[in-house]
N, C-alpha and C. Protein backbone atom coordinates (compact mmCIF):
# COMPACT_ATOMS: atom_id res chain seq x y z
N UNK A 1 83.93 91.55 94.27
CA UNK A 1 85.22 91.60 93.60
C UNK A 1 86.29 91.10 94.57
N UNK A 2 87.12 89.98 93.99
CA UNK A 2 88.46 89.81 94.71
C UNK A 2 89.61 90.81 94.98
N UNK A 3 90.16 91.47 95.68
CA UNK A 3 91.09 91.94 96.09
C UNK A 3 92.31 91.25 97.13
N UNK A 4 93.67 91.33 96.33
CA UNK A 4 94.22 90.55 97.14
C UNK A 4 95.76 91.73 96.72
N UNK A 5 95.87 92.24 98.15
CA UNK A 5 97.24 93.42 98.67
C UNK A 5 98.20 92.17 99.13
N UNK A 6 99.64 92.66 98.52
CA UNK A 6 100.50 91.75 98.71
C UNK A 6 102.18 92.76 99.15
N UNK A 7 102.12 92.83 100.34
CA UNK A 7 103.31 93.25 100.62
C UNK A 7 104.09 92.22 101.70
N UNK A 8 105.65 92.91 101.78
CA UNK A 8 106.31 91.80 102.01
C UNK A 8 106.54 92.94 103.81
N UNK A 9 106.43 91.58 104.64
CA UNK A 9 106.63 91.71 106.54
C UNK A 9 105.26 92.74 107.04
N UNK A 10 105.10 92.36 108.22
CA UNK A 10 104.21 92.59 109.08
C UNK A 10 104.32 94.12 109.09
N UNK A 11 103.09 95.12 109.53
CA UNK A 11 103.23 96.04 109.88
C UNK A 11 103.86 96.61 111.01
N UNK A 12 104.38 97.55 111.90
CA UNK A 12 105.03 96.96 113.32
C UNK A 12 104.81 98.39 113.33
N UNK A 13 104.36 99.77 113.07
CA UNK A 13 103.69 100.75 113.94
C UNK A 13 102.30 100.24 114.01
N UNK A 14 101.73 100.32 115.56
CA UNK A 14 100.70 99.84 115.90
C UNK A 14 99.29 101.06 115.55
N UNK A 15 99.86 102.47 115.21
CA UNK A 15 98.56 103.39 114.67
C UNK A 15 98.18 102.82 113.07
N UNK A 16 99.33 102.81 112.23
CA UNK A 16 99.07 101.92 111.01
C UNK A 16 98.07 100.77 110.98
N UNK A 17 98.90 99.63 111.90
CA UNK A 17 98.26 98.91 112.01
C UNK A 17 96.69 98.80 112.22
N UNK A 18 96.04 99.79 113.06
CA UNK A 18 94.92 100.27 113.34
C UNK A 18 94.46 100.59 112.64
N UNK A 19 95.18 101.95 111.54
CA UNK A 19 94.21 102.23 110.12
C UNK A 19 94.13 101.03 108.81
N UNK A 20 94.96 100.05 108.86
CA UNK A 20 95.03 98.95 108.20
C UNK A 20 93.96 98.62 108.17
N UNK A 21 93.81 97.98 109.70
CA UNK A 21 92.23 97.06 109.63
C UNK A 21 91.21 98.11 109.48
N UNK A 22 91.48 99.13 109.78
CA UNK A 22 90.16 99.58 109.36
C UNK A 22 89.76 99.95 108.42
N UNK A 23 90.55 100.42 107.32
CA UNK A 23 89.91 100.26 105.42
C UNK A 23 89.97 98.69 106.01
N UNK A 24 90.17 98.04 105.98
CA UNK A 24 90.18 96.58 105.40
C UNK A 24 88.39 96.04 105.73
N UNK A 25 88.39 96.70 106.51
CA UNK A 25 86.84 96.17 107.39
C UNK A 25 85.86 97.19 106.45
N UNK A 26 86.05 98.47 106.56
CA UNK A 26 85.20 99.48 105.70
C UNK A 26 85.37 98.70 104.22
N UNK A 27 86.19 98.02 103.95
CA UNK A 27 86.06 97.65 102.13
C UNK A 27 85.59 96.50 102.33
N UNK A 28 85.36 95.91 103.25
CA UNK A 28 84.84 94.15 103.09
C UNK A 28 83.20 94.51 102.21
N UNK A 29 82.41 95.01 102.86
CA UNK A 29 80.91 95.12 102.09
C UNK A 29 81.29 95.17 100.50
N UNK A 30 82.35 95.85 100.09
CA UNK A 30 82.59 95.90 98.58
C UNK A 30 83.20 95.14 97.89
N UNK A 31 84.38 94.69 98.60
CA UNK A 31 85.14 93.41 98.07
C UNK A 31 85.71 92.65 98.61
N UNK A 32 85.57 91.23 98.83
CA UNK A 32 86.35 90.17 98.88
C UNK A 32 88.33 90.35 99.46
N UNK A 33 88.66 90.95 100.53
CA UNK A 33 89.70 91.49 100.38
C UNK A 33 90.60 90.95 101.44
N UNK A 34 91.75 90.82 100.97
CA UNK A 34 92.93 89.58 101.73
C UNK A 34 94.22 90.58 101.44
N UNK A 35 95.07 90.95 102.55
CA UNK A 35 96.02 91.06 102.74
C UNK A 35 97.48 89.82 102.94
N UNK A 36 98.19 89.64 101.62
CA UNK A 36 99.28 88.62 101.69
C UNK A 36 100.22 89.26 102.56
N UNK A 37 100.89 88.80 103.62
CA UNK A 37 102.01 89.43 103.77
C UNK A 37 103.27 88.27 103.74
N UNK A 38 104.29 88.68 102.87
CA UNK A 38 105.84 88.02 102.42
C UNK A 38 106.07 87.81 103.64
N UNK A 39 107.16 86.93 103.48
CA UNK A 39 108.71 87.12 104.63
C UNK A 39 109.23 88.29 104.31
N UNK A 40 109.60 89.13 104.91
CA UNK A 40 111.00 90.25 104.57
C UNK A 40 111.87 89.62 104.96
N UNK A 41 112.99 89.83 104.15
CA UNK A 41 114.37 90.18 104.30
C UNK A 41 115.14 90.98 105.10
N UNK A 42 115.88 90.38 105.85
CA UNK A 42 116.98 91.29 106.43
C UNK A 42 118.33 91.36 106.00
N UNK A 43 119.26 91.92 106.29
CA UNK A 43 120.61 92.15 106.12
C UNK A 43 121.35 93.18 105.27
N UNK A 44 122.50 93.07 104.98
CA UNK A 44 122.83 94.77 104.36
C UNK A 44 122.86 94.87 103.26
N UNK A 45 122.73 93.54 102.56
CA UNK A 45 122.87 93.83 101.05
C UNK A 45 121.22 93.91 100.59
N UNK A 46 121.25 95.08 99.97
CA UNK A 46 119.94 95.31 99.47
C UNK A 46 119.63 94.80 98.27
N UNK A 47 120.65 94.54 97.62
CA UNK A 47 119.76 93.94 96.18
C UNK A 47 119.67 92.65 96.29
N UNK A 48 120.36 91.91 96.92
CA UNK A 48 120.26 90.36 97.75
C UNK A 48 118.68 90.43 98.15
N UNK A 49 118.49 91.52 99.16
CA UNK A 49 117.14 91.00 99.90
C UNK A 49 116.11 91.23 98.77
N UNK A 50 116.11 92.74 97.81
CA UNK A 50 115.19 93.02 96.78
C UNK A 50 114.73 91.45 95.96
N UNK A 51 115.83 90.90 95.70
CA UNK A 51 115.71 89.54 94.71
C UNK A 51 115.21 88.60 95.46
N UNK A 52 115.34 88.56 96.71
CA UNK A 52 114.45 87.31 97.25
C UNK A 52 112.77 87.63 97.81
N UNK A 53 112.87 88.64 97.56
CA UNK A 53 111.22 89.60 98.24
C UNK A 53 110.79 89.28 97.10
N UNK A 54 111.64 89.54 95.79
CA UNK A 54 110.77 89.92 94.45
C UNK A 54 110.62 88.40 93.96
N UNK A 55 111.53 87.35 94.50
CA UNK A 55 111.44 85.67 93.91
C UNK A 55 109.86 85.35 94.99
N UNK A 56 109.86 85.86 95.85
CA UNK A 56 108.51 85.68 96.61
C UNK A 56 107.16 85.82 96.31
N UNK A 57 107.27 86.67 95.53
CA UNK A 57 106.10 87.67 94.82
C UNK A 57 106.48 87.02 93.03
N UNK A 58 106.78 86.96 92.54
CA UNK A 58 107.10 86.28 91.30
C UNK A 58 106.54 84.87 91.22
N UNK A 59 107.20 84.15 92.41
CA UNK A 59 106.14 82.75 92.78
C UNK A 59 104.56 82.59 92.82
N UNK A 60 104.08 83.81 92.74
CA UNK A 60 102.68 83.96 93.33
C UNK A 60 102.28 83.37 91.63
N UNK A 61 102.65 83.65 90.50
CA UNK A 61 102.34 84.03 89.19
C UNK A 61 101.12 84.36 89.30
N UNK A 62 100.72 85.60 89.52
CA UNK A 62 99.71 86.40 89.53
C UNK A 62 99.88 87.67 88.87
N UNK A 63 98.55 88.23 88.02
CA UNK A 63 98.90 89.79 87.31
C UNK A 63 98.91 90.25 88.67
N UNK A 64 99.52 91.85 88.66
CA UNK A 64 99.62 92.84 89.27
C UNK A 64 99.72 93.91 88.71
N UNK A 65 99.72 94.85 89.44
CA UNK A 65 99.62 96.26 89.57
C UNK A 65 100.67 96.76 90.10
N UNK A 66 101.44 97.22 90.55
CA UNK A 66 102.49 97.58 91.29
C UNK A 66 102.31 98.70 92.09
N UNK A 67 102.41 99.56 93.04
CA UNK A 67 102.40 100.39 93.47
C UNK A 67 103.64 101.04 93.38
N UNK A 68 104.30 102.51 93.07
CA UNK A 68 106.21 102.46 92.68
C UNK A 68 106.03 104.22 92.84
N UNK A 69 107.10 104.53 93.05
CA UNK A 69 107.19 105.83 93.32
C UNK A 69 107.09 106.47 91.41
N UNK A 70 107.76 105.90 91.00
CA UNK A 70 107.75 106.04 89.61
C UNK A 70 106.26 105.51 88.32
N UNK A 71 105.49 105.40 89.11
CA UNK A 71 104.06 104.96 88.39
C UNK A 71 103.59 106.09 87.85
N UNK A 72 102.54 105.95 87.13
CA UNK A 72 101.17 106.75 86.67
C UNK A 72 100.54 107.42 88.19
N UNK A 73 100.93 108.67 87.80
CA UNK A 73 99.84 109.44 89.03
C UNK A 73 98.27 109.57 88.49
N UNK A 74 97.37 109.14 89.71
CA UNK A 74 96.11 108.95 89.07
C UNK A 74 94.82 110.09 90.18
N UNK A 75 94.01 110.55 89.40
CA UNK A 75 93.34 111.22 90.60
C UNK A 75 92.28 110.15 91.45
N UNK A 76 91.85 110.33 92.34
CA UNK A 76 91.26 109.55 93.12
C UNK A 76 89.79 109.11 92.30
N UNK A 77 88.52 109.51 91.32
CA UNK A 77 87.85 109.49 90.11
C UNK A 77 88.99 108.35 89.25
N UNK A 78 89.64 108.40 88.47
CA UNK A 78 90.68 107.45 87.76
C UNK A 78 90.81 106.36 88.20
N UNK A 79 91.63 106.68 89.53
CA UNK A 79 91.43 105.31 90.32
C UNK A 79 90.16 104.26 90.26
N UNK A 80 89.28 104.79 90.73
CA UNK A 80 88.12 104.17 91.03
C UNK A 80 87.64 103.52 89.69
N UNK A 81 87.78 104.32 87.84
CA UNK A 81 87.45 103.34 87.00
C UNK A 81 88.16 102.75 86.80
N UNK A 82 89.82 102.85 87.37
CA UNK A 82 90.55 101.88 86.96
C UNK A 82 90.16 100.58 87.68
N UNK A 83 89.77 100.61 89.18
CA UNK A 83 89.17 99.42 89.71
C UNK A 83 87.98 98.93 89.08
N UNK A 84 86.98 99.60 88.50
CA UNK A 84 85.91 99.26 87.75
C UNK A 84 85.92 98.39 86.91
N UNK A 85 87.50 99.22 85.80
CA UNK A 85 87.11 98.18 84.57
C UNK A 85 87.92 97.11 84.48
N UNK A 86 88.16 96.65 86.06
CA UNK A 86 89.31 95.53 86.34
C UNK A 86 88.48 93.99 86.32
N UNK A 87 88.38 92.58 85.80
CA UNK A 87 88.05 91.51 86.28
C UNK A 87 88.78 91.12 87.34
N UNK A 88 88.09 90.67 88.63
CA UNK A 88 88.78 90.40 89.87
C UNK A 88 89.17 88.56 89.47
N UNK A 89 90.26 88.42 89.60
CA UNK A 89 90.86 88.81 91.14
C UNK A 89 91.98 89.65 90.76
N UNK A 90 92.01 91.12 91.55
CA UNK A 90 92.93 92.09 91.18
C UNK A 90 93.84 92.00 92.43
N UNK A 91 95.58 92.10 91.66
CA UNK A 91 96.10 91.50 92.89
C UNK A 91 97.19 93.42 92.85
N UNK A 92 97.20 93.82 94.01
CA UNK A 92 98.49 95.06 94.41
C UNK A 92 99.67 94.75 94.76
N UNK A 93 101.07 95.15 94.42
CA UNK A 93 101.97 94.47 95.05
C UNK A 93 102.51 96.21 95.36
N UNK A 94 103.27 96.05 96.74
CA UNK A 94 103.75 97.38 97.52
C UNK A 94 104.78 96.91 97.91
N UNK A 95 106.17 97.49 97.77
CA UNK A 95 107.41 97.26 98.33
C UNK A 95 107.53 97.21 99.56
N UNK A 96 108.71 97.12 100.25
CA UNK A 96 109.55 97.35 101.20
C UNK A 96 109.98 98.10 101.84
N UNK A 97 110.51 98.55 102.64
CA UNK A 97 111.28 99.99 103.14
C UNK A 97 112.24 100.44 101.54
N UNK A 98 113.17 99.51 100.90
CA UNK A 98 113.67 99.70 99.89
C UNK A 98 112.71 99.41 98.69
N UNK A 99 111.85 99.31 98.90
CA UNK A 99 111.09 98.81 97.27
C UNK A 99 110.78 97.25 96.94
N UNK A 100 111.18 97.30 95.39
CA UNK A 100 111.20 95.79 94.83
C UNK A 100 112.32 95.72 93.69
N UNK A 101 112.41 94.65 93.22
CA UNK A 101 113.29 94.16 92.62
C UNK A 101 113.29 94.65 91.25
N UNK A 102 113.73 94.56 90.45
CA UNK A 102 113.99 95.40 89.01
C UNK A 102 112.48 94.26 88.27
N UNK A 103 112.90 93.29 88.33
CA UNK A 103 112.01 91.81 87.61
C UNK A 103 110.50 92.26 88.24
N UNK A 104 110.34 92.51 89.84
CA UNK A 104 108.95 93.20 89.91
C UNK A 104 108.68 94.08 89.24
N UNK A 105 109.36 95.20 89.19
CA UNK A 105 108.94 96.03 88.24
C UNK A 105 108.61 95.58 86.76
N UNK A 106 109.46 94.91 86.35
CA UNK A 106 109.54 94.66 84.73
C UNK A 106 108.03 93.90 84.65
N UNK A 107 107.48 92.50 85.37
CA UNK A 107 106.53 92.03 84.96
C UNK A 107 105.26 92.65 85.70
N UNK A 108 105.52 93.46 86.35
CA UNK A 108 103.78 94.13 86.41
C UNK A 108 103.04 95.04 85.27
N UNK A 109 101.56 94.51 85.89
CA UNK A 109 101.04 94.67 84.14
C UNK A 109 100.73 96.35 84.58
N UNK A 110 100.92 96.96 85.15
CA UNK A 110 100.57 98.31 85.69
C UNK A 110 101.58 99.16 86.88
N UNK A 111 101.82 100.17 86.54
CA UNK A 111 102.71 100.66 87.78
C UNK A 111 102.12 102.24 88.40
N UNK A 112 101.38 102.63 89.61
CA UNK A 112 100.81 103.14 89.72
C UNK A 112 101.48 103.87 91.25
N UNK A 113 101.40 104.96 91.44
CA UNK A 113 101.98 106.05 92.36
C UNK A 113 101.21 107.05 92.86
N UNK A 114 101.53 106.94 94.45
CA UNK A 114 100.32 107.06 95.82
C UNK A 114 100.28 109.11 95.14
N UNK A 115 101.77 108.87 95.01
CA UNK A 115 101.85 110.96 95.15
C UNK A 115 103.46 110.67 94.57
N UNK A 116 103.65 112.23 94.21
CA UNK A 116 105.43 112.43 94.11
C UNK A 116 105.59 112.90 95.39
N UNK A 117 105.40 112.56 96.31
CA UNK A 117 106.14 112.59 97.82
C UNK A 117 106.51 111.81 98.11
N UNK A 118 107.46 111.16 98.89
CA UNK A 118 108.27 109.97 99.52
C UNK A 118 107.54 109.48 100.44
N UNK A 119 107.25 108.36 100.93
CA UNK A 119 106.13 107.95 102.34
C UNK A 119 106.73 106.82 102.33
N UNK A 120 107.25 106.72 104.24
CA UNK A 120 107.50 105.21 104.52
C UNK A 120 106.45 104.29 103.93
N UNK A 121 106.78 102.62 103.73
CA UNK A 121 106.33 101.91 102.73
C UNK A 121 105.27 101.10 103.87
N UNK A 122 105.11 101.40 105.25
CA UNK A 122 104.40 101.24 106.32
C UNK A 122 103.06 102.28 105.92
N UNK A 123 103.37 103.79 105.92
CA UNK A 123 102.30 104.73 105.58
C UNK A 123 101.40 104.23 104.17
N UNK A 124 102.28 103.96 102.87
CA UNK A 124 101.77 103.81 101.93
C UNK A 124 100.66 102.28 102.04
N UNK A 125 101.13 101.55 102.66
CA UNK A 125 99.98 100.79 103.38
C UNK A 125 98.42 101.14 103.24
N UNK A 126 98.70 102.03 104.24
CA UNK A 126 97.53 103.05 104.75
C UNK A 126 96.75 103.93 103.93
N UNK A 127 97.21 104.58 102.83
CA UNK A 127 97.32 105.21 101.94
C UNK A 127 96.69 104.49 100.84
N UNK A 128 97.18 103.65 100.81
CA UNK A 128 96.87 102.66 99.24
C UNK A 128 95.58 102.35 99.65
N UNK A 129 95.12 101.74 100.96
CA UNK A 129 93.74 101.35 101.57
C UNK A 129 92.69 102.40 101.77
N UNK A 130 93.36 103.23 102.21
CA UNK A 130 92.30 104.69 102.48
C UNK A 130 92.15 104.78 100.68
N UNK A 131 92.79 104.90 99.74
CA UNK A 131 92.44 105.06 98.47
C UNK A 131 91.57 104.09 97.71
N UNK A 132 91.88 102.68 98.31
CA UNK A 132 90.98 101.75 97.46
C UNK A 132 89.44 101.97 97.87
N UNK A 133 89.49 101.99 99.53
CA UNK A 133 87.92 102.36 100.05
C UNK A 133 87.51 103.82 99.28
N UNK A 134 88.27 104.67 98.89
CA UNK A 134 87.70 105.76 98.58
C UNK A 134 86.88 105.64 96.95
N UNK A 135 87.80 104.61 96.28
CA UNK A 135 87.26 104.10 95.28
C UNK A 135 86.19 103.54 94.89
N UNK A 136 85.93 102.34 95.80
CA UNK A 136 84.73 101.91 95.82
C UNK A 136 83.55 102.81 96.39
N UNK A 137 83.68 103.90 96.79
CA UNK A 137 82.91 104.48 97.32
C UNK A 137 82.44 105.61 96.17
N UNK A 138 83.29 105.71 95.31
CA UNK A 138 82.97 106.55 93.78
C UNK A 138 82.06 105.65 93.57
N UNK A 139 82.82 104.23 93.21
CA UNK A 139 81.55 102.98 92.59
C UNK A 139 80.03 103.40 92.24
N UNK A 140 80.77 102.84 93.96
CA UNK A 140 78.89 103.11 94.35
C UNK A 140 78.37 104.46 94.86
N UNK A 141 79.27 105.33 94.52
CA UNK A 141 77.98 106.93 94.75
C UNK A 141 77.58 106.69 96.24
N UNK A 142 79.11 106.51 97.10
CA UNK A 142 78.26 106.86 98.93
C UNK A 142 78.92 108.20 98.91
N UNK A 143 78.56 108.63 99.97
CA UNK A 143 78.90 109.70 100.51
C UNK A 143 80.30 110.20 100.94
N UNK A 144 81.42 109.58 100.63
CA UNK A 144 82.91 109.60 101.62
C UNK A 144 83.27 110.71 100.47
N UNK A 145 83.66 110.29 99.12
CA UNK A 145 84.05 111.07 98.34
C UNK A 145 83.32 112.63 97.93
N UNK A 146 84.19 114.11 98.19
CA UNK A 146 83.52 115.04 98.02
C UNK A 146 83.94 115.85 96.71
């Protein structure tokens, strides 16, 4: 299965970074999996930068999923058939320190939420990956999930 995570600027805590690659490496045996990373935006106007993160990701014309504080909470079981009964290539899109743009939101075909807790958009990284490996690991009936 294709998997392709699309968030916008580099990771820049280096423990993240560490748990990054490592779902990324633990999910390779299962899927096909590519991390996009955007340009971010800088400067003070936030809905300026939201609209050019979200013209970035809009360019892709690719379905998505969204990841949003405001999504469908799903249990970790859910998750996993939701990856099931997906045709790849399934693409994730994950905000910013501020999020995404109103238009990201509007055209994703899915909007889906880590927890109702707040988590830098660096953690949710981590989070979203530790969840997809946990998924595939329902799949296929290994041992991670208890």
């Amino acid at each position: 299965m294709k998997i392709r995570v699309i968030w916008p600027g580099k990771t820049k805590e280096q423990f993240i970074t560490e748990g990054v690659n490592k779902y990324l490496k633990l999910l390779r045996p299962y899927a096909e999996i590519s991390v996009l990373e955007l340009r971010e935006e800088k400067g003070n106007d936030i809905s300026k930068m939201l609209k050019k993160e979200g013209e970035r990701i809009l360019k892709l014309q690719v379905p998505y999923t969204l990841l949003d504080e405001k999504g469908d909470l799903m249990t970790s079981g859910e998750f996993a058939g939701y990856i099931a009964e997906h045709i790849p290539p399934v693409n994730f899109v994950l905000g910013g320190a501020y999020g995404v743009s109103e238009d990201v939101k509007k055209t994703a075909q899915k909007k889906l939420s880590l927890s109702k807790m707040t988590f830098t958009h660096e953690m949710s990284r981590l989070f979203f990956l530790e969840q997809l490996y946990r998924a595939f690991t329902i799949i296929h009936k290994r041992g991670y999930h208890h």
